[in-house]
Protein backbone atom coordinates (compact mmCIF):
# COMPACT_ATOMS: atom_id res chain seq x y z
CA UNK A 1 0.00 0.00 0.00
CA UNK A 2 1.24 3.00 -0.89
CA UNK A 3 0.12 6.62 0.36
CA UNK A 4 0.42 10.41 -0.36
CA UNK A 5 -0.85 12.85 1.86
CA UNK A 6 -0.68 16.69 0.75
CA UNK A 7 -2.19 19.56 3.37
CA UNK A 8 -3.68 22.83 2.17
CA UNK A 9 -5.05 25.92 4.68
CA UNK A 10 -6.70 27.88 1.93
CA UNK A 11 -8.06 31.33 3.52
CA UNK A 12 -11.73 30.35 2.67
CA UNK A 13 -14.72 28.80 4.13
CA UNK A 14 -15.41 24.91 3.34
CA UNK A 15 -17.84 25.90 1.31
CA UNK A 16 -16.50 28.24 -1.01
CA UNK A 17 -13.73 25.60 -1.25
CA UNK A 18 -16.39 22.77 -2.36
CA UNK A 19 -18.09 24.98 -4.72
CA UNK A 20 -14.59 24.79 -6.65
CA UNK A 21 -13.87 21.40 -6.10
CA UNK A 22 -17.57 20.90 -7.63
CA UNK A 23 -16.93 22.65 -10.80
CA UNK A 24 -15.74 20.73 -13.22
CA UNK A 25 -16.48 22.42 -16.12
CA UNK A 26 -13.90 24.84 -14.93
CA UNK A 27 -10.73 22.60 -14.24
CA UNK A 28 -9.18 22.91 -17.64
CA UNK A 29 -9.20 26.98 -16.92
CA UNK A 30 -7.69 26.11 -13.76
CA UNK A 31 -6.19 22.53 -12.59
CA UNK A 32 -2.96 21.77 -13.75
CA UNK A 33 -3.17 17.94 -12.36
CA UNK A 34 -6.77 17.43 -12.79
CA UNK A 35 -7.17 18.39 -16.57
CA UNK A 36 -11.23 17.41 -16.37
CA UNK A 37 -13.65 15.01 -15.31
CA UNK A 38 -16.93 14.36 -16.57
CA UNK A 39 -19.87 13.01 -14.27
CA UNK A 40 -21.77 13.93 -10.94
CA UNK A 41 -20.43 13.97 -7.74
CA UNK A 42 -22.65 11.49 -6.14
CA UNK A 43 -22.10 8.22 -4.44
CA UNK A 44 -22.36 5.48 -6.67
CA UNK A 45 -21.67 7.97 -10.00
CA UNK A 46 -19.18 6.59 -12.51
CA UNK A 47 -16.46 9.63 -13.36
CA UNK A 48 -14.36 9.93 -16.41
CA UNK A 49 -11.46 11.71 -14.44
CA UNK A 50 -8.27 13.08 -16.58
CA UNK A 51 -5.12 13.74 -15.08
CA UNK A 52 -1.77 15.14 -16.44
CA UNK A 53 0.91 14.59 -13.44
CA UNK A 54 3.92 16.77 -14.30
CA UNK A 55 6.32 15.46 -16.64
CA UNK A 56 4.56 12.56 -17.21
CA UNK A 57 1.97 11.27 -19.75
CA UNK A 58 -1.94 11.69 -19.02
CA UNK A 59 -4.19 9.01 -18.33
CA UNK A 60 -8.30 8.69 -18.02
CA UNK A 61 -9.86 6.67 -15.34
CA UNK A 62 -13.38 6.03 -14.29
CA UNK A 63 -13.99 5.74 -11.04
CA UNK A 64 -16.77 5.31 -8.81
CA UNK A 65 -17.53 8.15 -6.29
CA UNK A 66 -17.52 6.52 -2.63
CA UNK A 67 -18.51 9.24 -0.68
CA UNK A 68 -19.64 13.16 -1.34
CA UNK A 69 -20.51 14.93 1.82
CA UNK A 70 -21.26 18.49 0.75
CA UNK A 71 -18.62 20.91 2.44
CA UNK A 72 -16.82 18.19 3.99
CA UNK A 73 -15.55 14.91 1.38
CA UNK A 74 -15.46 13.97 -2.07
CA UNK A 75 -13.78 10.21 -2.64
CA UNK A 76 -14.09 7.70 -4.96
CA UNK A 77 -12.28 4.87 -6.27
CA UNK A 78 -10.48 4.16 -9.43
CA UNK A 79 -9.45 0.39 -10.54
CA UNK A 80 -7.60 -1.01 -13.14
CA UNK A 81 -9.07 -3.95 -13.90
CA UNK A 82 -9.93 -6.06 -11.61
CA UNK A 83 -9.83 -5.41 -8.07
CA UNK A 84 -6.73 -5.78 -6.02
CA UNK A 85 -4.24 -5.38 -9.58
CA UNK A 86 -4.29 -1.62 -9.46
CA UNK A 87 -6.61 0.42 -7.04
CA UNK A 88 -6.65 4.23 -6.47
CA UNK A 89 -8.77 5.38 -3.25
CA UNK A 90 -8.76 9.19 -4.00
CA UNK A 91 -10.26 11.69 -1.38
CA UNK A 92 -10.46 15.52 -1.10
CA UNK A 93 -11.42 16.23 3.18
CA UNK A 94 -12.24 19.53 3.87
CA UNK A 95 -11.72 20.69 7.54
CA UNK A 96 -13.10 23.98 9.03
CA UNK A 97 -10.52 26.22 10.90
CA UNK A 98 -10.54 29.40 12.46
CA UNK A 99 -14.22 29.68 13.15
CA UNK A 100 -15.25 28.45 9.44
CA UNK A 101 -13.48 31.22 7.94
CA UNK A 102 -10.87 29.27 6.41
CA UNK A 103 -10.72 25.41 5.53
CA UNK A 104 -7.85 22.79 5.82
CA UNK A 105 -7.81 20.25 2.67
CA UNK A 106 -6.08 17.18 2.77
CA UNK A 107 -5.52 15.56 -0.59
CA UNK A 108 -5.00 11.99 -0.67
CA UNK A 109 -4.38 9.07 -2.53
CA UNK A 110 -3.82 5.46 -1.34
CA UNK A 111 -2.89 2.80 -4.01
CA UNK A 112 -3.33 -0.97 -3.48
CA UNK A 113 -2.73 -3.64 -5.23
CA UNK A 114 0.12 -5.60 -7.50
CA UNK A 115 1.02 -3.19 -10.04
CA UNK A 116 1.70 -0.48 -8.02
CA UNK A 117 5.14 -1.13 -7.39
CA UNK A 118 5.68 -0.91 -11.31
CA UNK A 119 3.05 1.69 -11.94
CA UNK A 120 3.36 4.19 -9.11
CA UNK A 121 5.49 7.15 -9.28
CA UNK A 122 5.03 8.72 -5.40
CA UNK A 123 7.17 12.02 -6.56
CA UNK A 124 5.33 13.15 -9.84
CA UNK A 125 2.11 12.30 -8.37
CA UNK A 126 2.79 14.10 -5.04
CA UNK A 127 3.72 17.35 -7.40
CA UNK A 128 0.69 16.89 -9.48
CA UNK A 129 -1.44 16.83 -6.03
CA UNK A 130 0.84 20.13 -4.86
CA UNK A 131 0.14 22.16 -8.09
CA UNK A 132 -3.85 21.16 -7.67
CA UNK A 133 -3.94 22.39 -4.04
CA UNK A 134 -2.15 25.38 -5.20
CA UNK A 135 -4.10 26.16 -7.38
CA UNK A 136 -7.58 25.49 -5.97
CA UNK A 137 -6.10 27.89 -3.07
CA UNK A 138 -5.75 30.49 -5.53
CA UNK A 139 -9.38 29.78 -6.76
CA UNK A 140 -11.31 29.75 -3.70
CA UNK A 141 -9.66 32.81 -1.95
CA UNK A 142 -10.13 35.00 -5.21
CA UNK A 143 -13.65 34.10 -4.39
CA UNK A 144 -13.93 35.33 -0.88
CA UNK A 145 -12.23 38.54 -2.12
CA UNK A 146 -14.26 41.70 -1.27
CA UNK A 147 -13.74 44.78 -3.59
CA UNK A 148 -13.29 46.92 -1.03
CA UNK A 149 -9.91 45.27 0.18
CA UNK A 150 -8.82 44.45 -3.68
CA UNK A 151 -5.25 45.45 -4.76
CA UNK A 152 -7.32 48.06 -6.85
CA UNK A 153 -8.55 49.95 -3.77
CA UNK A 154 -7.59 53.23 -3.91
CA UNK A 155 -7.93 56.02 -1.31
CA UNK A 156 -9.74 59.21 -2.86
CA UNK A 157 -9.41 61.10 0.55
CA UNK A 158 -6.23 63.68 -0.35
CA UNK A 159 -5.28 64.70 3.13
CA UNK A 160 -4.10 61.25 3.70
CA UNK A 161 -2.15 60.79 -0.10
């Protein structure tokens, strides 16, 4: 069994952070590891999931979603083949911190099964996963954003210029 774990504190709420996660129309605009996927997020729902893990080729998948809590967890479960040759158990956990203002991910992946010795490449993947929390950071606190405390606020008032 093999396992990567990558943390995130994004500076938005969980759900602000889910609403991203949710919108896969978007990734391509966005996701550098996650390139799209195709389906709905419910338990039970086949995905057509394409990833692109740096330097490395791309691959589709369809997995099965396992679990979608809304705000909270979105897993499923990828196989190639038959069960117990190549498995992927892919989560995204989202944790509230700081009073619900700001959210905690943990992106994971475990991999069972014989072919992952051969097949698994722990440091590209673990980039790929980096570069998607990255970037769904970016994403999500863009979002929360007001306009009054943009990096185009100016102040008008010319005793203080």
């Amino acid at each position: 069994m093999n396992v990567i774990e990558v943390f995130e504190d994004i500076d938005a709420p969980p759900a602000v952070v889910w609403d991203v996660l949710l919108e896969f129309d978007s990734y391509p605009e966005w996701n550098p590891f996650v390139r799209s996927i195709e389906g709905d997020p419910t338990v039970e729902a086949e995905l057509e999931v394409r990833i692109k893990p740096p330097g490395s080729r791309g691959m589709t998948f369809t997995p099965v979603v396992v679990a979608a809590e809304e705000n909270r967890r979105l897993a499923w479960l990828g196989r190639l083949g038959v069960p117990f040759i190549f498995d992927g158990y892919h989560e995204f956990h989202l944790d509230s911190i700081d009073g619900g203002e700001r959210t905690r991910l943990l992106h994971r992946e475990t991999f069972r099964g014989v072919l992952v010795p051969f097949l698994f490449d722990e440091q590209q993947l673990e980039r790929g996963f980096r570069a998607m929390n990255e970037a769904l950071k970016a994403r999500a606190e863009e979002r929360v954003q007001s306009p009054t405390n943009g990096p185009n606020d100016t102040d008008n008032n010319p005793e203080t210029s």
